[in-house]
C-alpha atoms as a PDB file:
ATOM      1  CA  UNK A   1      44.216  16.715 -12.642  1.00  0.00           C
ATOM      2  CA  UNK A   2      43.388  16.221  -9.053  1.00  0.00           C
ATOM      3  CA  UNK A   3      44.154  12.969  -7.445  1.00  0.00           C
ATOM      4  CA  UNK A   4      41.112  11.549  -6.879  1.00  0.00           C
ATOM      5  CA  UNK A   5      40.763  11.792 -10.839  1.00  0.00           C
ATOM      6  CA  UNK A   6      43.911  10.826 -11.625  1.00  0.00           C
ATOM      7  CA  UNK A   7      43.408   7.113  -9.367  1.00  0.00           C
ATOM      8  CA  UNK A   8      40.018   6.864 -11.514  1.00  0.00           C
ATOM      9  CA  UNK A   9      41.753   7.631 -14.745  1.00  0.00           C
ATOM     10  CA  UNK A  10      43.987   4.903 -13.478  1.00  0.00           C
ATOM     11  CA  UNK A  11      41.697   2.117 -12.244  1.00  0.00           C
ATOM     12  CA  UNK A  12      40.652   2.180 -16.080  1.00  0.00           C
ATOM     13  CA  UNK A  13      43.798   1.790 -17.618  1.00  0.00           C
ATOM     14  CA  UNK A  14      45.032  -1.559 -17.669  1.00  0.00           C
ATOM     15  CA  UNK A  15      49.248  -2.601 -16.988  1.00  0.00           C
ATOM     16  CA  UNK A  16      50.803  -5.646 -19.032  1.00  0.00           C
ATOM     17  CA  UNK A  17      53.915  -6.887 -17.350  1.00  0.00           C
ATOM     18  CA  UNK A  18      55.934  -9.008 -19.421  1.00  0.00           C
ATOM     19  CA  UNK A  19      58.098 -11.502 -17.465  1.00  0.00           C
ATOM     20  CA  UNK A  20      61.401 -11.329 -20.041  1.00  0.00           C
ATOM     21  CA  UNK A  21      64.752 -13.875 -19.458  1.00  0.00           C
ATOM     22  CA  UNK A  22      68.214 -12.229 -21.209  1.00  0.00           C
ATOM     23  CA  UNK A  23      71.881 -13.403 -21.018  1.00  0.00           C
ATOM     24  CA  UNK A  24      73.178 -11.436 -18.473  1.00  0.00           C
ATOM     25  CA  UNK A  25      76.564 -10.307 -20.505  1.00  0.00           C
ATOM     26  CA  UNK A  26      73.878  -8.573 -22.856  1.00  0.00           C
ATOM     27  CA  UNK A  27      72.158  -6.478 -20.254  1.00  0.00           C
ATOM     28  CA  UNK A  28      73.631  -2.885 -21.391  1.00  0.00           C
ATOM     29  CA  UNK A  29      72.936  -3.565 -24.945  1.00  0.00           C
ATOM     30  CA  UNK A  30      69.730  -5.480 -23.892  1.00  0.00           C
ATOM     31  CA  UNK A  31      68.735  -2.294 -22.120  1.00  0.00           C
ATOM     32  CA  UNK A  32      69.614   0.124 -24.587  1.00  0.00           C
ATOM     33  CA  UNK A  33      67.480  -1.587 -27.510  1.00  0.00           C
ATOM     34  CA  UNK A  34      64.442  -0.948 -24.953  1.00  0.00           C
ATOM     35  CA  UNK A  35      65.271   2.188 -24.851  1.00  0.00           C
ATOM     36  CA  UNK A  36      65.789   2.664 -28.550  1.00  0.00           C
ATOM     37  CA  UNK A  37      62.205   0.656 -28.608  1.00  0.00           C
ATOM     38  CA  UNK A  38      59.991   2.771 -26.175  1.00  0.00           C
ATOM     39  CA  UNK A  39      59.671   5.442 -28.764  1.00  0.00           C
ATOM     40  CA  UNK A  40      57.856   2.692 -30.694  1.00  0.00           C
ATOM     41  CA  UNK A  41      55.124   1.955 -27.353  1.00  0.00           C
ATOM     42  CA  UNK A  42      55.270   6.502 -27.361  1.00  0.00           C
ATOM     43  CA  UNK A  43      53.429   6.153 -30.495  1.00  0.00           C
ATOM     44  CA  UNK A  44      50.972   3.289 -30.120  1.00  0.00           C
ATOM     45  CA  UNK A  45      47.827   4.132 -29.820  1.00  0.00           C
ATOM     46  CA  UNK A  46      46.301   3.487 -25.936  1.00  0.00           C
ATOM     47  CA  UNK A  47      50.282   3.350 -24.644  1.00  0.00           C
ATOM     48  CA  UNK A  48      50.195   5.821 -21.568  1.00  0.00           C
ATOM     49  CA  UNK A  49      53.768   4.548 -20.822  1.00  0.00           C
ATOM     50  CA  UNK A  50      55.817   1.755 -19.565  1.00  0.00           C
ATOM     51  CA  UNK A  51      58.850   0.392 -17.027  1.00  0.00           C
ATOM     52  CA  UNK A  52      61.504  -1.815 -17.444  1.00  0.00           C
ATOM     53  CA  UNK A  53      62.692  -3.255 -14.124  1.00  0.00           C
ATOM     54  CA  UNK A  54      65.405  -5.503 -13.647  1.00  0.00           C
ATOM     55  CA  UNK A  55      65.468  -8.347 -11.258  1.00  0.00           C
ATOM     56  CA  UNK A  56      67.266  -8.087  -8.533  1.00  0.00           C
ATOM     57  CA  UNK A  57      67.894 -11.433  -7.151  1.00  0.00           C
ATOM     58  CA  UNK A  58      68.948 -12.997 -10.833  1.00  0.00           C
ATOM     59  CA  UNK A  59      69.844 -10.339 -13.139  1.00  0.00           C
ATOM     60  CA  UNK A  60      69.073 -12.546 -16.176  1.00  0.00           C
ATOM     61  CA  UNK A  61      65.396 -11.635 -15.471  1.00  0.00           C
ATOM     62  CA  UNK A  62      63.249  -8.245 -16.129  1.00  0.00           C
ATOM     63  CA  UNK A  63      59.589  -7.018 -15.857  1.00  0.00           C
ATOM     64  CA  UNK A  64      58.280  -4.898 -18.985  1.00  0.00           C
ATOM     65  CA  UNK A  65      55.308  -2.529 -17.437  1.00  0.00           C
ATOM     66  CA  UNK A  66      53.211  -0.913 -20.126  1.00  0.00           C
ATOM     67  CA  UNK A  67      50.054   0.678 -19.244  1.00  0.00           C
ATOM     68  CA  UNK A  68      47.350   0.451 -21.897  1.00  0.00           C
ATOM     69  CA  UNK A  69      43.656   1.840 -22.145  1.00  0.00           C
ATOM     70  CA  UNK A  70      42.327  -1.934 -22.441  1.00  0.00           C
ATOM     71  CA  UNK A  71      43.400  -4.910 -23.150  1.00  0.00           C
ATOM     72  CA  UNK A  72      42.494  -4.999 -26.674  1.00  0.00           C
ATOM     73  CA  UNK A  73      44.893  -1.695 -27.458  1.00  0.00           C
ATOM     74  CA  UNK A  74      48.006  -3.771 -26.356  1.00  0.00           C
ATOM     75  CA  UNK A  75      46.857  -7.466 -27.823  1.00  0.00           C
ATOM     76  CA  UNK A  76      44.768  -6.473 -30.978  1.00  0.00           C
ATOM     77  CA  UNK A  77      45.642  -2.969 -32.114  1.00  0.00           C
ATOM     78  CA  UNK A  78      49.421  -2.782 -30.826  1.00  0.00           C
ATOM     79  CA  UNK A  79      50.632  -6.769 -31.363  1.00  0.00           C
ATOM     80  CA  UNK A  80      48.968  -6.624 -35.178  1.00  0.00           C
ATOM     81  CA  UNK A  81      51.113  -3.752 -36.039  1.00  0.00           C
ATOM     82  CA  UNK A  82      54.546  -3.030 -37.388  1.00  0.00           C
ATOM     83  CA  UNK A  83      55.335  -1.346 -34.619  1.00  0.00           C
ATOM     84  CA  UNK A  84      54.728  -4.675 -32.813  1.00  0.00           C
ATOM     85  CA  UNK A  85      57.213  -6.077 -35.095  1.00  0.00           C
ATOM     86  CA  UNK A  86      59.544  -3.589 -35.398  1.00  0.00           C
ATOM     87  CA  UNK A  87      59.614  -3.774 -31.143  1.00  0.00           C
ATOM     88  CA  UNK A  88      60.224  -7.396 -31.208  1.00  0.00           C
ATOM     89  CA  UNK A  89      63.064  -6.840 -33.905  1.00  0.00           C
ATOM     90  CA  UNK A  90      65.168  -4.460 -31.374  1.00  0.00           C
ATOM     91  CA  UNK A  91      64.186  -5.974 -28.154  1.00  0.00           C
ATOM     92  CA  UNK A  92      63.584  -9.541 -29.235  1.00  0.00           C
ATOM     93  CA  UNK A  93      67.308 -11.002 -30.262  1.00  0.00           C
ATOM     94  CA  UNK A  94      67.614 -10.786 -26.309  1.00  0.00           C
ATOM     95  CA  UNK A  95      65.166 -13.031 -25.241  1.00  0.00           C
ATOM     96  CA  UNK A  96      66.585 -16.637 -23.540  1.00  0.00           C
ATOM     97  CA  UNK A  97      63.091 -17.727 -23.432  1.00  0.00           C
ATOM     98  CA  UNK A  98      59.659 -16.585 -25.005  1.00  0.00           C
ATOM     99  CA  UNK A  99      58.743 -13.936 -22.974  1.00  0.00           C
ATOM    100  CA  UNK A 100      55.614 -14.645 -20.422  1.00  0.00           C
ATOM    101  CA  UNK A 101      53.154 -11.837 -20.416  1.00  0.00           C
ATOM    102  CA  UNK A 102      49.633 -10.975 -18.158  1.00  0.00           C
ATOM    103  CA  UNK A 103      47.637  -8.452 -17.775  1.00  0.00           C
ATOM    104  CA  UNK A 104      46.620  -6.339 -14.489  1.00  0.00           C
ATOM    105  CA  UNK A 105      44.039  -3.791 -13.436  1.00  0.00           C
ATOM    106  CA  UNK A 106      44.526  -1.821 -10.605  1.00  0.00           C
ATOM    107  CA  UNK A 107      41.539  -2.867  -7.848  1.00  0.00           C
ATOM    108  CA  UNK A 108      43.283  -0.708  -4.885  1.00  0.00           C
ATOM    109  CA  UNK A 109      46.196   2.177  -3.711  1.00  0.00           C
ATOM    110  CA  UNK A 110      46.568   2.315  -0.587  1.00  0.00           C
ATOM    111  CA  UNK A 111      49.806   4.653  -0.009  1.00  0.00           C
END
């Protein structure tokens, strides 16, 4: 794919970042639950992948990136599923605080 398609194939997809809070003393097993979990996002139907990032500056706090083909694949098709559910089961014992999550599209790449 060249890259001129791929940023196109890109600008349609969209990214949810969810904004998650953990204890800190459960960050390995915290970690390793998402990773147990992202075979559950391989499978969903318009997943094309996803990020976990950990906060540097307080380590109680991460960003979830999934990219989607639309809105509606992550909020109606994924979050009505059981993989939804079976997601929150591994991931969601973490959580300090209900998890804040938006959506992005990408309107520019300019490196």
């Amino acid at each position: 794919m060249s890259s001129v398609a791929a940023s196109q194939k890109a600008r349609l997809m969209i990214t949810e970042i969810a904004h998650l809070t953990i204890d800190p003393a459960n960050a390995a097993a915290f970690e390793a639950a998402v990773s147990k979990a992202s075979a559950i996002l391989r499978l969903a139907t318009g997943c094309h992948g996803m990020e976990l990032e950990r906060v540097i500056e307080d380590p109680a706090r991460y960003r979830l990136r999934v990219r989607w083909d639309s809105v509606d694949h992550h909020m109606v098709m994924f979050r009505e599923s059981e993989g939804f559910r079976q997601w929150r089961a591994l991931a969601g014992p973490y959580f300090v605080e209900t998890p804040v999550v938006e959506h992005t599209e990408l309107v520019g790449h300019f490196f």
